[in-house]
PDB file of N, CA and C in Angstrom:
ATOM      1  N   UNK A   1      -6.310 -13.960 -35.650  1.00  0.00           N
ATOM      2  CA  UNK A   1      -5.722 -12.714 -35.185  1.00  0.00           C
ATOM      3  C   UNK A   1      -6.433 -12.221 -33.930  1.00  0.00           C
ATOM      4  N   UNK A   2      -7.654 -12.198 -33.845  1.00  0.00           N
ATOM      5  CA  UNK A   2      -8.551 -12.073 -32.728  1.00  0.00           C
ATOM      6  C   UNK A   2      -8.097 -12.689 -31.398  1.00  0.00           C
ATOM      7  N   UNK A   3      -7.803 -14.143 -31.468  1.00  0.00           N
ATOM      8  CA  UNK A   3      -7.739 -14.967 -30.431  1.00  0.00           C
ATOM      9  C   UNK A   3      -6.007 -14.257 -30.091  1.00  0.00           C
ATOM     10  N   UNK A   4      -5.273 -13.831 -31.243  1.00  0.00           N
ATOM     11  CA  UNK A   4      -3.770 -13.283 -30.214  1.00  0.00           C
ATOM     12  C   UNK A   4      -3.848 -12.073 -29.656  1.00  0.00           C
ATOM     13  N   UNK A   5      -5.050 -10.780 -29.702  1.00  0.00           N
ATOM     14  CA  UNK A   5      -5.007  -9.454 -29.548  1.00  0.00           C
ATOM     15  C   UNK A   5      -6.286 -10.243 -28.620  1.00  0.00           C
ATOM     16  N   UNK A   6      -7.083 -10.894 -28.213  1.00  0.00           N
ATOM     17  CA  UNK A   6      -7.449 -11.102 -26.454  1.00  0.00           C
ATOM     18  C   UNK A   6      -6.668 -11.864 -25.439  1.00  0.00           C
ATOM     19  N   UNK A   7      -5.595 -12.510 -26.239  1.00  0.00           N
ATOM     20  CA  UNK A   7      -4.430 -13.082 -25.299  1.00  0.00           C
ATOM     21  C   UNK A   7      -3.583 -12.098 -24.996  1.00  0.00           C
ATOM     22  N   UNK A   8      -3.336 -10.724 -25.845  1.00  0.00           N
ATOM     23  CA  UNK A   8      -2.373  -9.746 -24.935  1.00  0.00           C
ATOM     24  C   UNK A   8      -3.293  -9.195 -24.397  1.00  0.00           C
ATOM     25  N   UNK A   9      -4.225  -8.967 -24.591  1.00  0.00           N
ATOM     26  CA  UNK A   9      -5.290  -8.084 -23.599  1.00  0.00           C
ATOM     27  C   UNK A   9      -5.428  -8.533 -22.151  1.00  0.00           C
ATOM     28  N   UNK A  10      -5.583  -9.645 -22.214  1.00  0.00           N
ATOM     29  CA  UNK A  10      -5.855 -10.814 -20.935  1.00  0.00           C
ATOM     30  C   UNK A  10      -4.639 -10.430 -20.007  1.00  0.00           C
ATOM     31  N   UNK A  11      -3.154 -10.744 -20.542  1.00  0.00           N
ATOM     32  CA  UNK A  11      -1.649 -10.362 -20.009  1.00  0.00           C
ATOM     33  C   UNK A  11      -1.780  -8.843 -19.463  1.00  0.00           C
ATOM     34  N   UNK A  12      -2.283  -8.108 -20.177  1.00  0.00           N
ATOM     35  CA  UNK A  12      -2.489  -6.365 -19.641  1.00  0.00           C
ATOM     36  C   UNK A  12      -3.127  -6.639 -18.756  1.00  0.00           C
ATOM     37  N   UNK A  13      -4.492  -6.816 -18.580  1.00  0.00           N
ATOM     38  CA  UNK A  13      -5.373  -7.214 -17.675  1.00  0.00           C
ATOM     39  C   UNK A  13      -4.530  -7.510 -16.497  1.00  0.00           C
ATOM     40  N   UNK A  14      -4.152  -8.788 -16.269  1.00  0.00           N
ATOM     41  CA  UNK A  14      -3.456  -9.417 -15.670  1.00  0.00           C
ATOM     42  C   UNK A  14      -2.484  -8.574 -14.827  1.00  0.00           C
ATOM     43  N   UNK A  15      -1.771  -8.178 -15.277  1.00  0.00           N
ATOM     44  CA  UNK A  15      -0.569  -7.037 -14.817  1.00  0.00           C
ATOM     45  C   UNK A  15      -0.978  -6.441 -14.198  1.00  0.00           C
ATOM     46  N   UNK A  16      -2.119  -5.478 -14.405  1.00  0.00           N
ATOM     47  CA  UNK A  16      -2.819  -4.373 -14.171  1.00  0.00           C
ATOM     48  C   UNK A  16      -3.528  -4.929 -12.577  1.00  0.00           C
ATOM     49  N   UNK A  17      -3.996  -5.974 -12.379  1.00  0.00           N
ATOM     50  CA  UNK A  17      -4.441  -6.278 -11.589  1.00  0.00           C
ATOM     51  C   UNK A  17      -3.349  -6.824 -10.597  1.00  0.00           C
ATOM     52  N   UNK A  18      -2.284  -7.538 -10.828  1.00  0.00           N
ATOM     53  CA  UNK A  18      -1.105  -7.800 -10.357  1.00  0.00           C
ATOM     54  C   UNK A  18      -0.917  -6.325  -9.362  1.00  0.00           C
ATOM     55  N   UNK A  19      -0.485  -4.877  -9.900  1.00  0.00           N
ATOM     56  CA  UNK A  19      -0.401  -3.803  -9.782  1.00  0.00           C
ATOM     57  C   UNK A  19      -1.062  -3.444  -8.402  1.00  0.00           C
ATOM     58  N   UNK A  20      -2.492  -3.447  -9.156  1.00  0.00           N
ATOM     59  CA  UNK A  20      -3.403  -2.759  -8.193  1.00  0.00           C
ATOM     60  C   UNK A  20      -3.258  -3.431  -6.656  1.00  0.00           C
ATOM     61  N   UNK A  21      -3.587  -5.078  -6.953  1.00  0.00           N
ATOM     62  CA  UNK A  21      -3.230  -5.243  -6.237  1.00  0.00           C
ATOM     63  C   UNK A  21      -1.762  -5.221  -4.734  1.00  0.00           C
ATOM     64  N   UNK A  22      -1.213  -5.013  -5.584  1.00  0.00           N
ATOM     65  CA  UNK A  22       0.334  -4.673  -4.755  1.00  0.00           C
ATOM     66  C   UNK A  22       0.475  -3.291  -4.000  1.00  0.00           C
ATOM     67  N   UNK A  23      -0.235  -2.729  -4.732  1.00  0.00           N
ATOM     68  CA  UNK A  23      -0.604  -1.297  -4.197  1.00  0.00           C
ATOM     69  C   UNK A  23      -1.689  -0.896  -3.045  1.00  0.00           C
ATOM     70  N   UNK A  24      -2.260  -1.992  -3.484  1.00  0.00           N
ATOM     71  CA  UNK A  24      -3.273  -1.931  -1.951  1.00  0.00           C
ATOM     72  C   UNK A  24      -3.030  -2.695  -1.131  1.00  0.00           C
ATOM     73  N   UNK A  25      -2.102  -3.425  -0.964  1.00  0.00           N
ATOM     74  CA  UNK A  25      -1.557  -4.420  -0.018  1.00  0.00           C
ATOM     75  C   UNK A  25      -0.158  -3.260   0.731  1.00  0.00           C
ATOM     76  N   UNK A  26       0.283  -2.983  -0.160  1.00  0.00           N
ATOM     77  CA  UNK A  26       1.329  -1.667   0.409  1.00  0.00           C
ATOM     78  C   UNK A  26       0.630  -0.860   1.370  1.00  0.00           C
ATOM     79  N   UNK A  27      -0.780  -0.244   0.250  1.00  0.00           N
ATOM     80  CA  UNK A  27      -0.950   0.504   1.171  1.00  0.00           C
ATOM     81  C   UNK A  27      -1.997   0.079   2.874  1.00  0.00           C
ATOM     82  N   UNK A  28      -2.023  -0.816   3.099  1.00  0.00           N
ATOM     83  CA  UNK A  28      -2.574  -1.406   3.940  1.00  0.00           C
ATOM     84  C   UNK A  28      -1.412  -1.416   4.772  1.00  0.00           C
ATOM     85  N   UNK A  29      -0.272  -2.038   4.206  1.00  0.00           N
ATOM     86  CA  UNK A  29       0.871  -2.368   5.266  1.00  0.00           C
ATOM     87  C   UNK A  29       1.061  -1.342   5.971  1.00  0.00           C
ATOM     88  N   UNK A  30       1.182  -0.199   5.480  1.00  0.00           N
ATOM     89  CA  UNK A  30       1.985   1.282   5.046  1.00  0.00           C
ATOM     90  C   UNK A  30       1.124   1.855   6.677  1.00  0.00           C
ATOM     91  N   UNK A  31      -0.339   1.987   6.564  1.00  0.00           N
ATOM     92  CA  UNK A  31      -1.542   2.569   7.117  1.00  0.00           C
ATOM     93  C   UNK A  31      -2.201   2.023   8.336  1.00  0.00           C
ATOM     94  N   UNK A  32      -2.312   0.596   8.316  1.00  0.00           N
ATOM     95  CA  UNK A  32      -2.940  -0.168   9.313  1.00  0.00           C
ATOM     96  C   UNK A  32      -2.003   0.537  10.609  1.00  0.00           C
ATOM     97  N   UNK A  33      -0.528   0.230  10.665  1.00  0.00           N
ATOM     98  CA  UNK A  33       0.119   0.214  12.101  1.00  0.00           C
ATOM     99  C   UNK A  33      -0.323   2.010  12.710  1.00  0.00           C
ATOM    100  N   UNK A  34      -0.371   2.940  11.322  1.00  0.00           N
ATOM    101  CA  UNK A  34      -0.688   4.086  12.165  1.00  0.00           C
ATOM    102  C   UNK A  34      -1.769   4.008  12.839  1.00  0.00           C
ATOM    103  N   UNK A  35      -3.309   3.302  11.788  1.00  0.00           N
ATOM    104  CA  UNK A  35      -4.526   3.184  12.585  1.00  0.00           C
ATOM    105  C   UNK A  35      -4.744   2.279  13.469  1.00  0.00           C
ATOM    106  N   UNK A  36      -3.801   1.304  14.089  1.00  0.00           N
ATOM    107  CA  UNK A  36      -4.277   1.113  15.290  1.00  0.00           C
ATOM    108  C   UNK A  36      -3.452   1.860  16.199  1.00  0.00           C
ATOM    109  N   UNK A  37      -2.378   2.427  16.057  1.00  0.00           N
ATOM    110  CA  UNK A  37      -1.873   3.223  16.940  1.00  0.00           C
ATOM    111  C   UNK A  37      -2.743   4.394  17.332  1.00  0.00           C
ATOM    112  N   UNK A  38      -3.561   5.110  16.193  1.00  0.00           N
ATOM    113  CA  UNK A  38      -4.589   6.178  16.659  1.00  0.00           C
ATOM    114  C   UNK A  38      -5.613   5.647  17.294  1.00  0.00           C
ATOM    115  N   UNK A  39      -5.858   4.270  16.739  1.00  0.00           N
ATOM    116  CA  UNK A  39      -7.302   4.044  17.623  1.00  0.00           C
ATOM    117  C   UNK A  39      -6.934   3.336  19.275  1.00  0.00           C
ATOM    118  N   UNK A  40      -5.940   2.980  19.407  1.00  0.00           N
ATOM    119  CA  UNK A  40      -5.021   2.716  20.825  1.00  0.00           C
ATOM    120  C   UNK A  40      -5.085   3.791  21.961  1.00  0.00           C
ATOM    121  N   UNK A  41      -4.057   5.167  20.818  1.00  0.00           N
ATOM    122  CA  UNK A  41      -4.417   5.894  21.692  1.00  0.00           C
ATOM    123  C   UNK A  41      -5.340   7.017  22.316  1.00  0.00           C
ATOM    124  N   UNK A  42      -6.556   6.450  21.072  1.00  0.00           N
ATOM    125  CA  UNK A  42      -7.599   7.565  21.257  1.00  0.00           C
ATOM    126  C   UNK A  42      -8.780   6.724  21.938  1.00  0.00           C
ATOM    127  N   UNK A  43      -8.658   5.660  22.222  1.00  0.00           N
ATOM    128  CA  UNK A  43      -9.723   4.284  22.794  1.00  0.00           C
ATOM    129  C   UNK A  43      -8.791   3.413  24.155  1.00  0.00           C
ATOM    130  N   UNK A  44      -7.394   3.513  23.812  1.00  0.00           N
ATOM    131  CA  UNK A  44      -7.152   3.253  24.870  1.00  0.00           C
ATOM    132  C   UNK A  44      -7.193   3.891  26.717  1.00  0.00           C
ATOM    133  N   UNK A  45      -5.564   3.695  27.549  1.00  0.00           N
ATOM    134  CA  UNK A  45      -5.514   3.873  28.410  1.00  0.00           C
ATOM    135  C   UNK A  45      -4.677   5.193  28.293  1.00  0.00           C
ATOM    136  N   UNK A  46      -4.879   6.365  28.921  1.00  0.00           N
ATOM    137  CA  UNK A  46      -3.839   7.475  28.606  1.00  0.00           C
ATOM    138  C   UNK A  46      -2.511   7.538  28.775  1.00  0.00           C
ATOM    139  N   UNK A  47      -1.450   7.885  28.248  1.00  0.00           N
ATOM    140  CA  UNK A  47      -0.181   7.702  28.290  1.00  0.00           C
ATOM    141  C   UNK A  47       0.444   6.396  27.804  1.00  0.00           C
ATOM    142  N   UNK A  48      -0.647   5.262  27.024  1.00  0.00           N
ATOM    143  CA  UNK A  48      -0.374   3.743  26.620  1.00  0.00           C
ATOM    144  C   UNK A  48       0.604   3.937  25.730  1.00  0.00           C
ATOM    145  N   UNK A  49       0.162   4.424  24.685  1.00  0.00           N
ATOM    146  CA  UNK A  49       1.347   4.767  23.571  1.00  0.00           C
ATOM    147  C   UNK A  49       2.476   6.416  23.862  1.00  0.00           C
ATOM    148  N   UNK A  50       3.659   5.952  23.355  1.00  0.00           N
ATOM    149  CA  UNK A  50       4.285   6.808  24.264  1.00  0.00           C
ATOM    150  C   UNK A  50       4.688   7.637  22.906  1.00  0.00           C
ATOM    151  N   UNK A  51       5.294   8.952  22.814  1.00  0.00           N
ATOM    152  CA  UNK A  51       5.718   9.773  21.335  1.00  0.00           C
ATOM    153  C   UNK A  51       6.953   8.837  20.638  1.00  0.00           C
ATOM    154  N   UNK A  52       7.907   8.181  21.244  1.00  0.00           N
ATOM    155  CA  UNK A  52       8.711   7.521  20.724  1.00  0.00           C
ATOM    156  C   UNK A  52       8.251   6.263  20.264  1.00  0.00           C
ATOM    157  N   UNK A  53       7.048   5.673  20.551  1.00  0.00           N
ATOM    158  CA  UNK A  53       6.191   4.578  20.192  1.00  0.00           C
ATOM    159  C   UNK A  53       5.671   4.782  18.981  1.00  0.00           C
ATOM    160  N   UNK A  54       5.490   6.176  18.425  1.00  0.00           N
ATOM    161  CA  UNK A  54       4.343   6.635  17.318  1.00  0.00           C
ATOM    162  C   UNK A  54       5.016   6.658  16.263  1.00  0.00           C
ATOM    163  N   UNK A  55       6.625   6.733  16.236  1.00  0.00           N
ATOM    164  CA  UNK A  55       7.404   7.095  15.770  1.00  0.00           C
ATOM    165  C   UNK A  55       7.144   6.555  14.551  1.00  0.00           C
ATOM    166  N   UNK A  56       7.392   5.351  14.612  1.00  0.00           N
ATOM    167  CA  UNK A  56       7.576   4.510  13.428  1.00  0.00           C
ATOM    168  C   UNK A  56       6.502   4.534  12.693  1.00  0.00           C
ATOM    169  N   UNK A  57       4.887   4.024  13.308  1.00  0.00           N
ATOM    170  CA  UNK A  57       3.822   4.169  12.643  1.00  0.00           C
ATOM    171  C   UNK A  57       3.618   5.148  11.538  1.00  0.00           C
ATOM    172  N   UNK A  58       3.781   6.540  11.917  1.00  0.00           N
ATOM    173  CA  UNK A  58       4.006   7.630  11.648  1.00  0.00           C
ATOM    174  C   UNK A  58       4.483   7.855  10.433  1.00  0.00           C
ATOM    175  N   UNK A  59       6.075   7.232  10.673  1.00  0.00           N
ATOM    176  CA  UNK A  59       6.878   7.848   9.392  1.00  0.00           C
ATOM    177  C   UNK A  59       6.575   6.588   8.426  1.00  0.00           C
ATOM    178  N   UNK A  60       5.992   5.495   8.922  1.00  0.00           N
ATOM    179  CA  UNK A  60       6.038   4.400   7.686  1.00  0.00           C
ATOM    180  C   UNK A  60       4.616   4.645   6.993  1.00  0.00           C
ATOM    181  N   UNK A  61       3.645   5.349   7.470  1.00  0.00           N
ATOM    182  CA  UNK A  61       2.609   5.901   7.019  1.00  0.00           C
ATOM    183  C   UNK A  61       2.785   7.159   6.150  1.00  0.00           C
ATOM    184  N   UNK A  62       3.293   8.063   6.491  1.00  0.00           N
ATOM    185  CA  UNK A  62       4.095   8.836   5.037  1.00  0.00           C
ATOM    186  C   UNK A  62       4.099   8.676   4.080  1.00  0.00           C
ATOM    187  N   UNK A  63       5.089   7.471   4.200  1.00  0.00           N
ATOM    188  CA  UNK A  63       6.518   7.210   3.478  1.00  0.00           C
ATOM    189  C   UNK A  63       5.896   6.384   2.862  1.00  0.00           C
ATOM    190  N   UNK A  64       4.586   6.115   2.487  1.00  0.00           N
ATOM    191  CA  UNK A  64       3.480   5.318   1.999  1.00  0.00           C
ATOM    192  C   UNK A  64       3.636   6.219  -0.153  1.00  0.00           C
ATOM    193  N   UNK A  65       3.934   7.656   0.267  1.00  0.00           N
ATOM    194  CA  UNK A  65       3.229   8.333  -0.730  1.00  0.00           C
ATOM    195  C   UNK A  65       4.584   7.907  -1.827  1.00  0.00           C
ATOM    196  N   UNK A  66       5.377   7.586  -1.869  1.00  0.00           N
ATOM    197  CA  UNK A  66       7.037   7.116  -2.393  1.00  0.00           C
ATOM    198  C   UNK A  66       6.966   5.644  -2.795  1.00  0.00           C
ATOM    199  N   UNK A  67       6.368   5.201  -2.473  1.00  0.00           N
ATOM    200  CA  UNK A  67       6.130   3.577  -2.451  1.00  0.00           C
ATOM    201  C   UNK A  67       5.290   3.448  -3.884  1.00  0.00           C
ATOM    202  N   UNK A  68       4.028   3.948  -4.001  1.00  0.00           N
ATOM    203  CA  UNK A  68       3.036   3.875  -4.934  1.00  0.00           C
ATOM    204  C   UNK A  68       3.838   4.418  -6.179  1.00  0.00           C
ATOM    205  N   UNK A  69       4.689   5.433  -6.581  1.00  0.00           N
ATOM    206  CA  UNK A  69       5.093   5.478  -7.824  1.00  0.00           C
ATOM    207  C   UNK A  69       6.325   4.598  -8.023  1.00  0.00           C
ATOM    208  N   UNK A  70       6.892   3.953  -7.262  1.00  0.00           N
ATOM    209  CA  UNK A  70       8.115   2.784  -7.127  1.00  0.00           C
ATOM    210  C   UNK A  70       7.494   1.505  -7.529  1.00  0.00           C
ATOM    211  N   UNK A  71       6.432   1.384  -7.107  1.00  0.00           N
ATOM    212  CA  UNK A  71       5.547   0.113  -7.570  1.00  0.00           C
ATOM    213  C   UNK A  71       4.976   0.174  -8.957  1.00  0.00           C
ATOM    214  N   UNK A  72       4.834   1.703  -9.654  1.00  0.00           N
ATOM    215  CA  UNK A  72       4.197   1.555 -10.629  1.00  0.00           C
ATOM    216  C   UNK A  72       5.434   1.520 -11.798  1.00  0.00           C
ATOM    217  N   UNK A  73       6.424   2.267 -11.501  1.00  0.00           N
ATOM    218  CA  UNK A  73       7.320   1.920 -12.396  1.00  0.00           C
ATOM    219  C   UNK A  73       7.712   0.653 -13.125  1.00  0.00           C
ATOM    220  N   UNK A  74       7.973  -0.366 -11.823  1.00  0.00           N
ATOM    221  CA  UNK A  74       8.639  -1.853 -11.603  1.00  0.00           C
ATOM    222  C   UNK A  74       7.382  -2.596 -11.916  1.00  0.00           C
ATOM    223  N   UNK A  75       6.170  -2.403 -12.098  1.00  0.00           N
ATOM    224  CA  UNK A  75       4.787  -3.170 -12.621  1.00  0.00           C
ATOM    225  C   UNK A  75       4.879  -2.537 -14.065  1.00  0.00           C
ATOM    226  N   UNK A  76       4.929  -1.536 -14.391  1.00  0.00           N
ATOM    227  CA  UNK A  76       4.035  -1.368 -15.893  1.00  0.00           C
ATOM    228  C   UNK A  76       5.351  -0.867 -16.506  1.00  0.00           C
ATOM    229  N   UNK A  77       4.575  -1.910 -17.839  1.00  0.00           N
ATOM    230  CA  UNK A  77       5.793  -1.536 -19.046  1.00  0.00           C
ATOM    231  C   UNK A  77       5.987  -0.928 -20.157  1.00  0.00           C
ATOM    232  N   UNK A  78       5.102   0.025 -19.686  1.00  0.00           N
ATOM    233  CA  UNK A  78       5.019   1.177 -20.887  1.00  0.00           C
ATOM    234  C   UNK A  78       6.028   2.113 -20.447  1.00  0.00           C
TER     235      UNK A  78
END
């Protein structure tokens, strides 16, 4: 009985880490394009990045906070 209640444990485990991981890969995707856009235009050349350039970075950096409970739904099965 032991050896089947650390084989679902292992599967939780598993998931759980599946999860986390997906979530920090999101949020990397999500974050990186804003931070090099800030560090571009706060290290770059003035006027390099333009307001219609930021655009996207911007809103896909947001739109980060919508993502994380969409992922947790579709991962965990409780």
């Amino acid at each position: 009985v032991s050896g089947v209640t650390k084989g679902i444990g292992r599967t939780r485990e598993q998931r759980v880490l599946i999860m986390v991981v997906v979530m920090v890969i999101c949020f990397l995707l999500c974050w990186l394009p804003y931070g090099i856009m800030a560090l571009i235009a706060t290290f770059g050349k003035p006027g390099l990045i333009t307001p219609s350039a930021s655009i996207i970075p911007s809103v896909l950096a947001k739109s980060s906070t919508v993502y994380n409970p969409v992922i947790y739904i579709f991962l965990n099965k409780q």
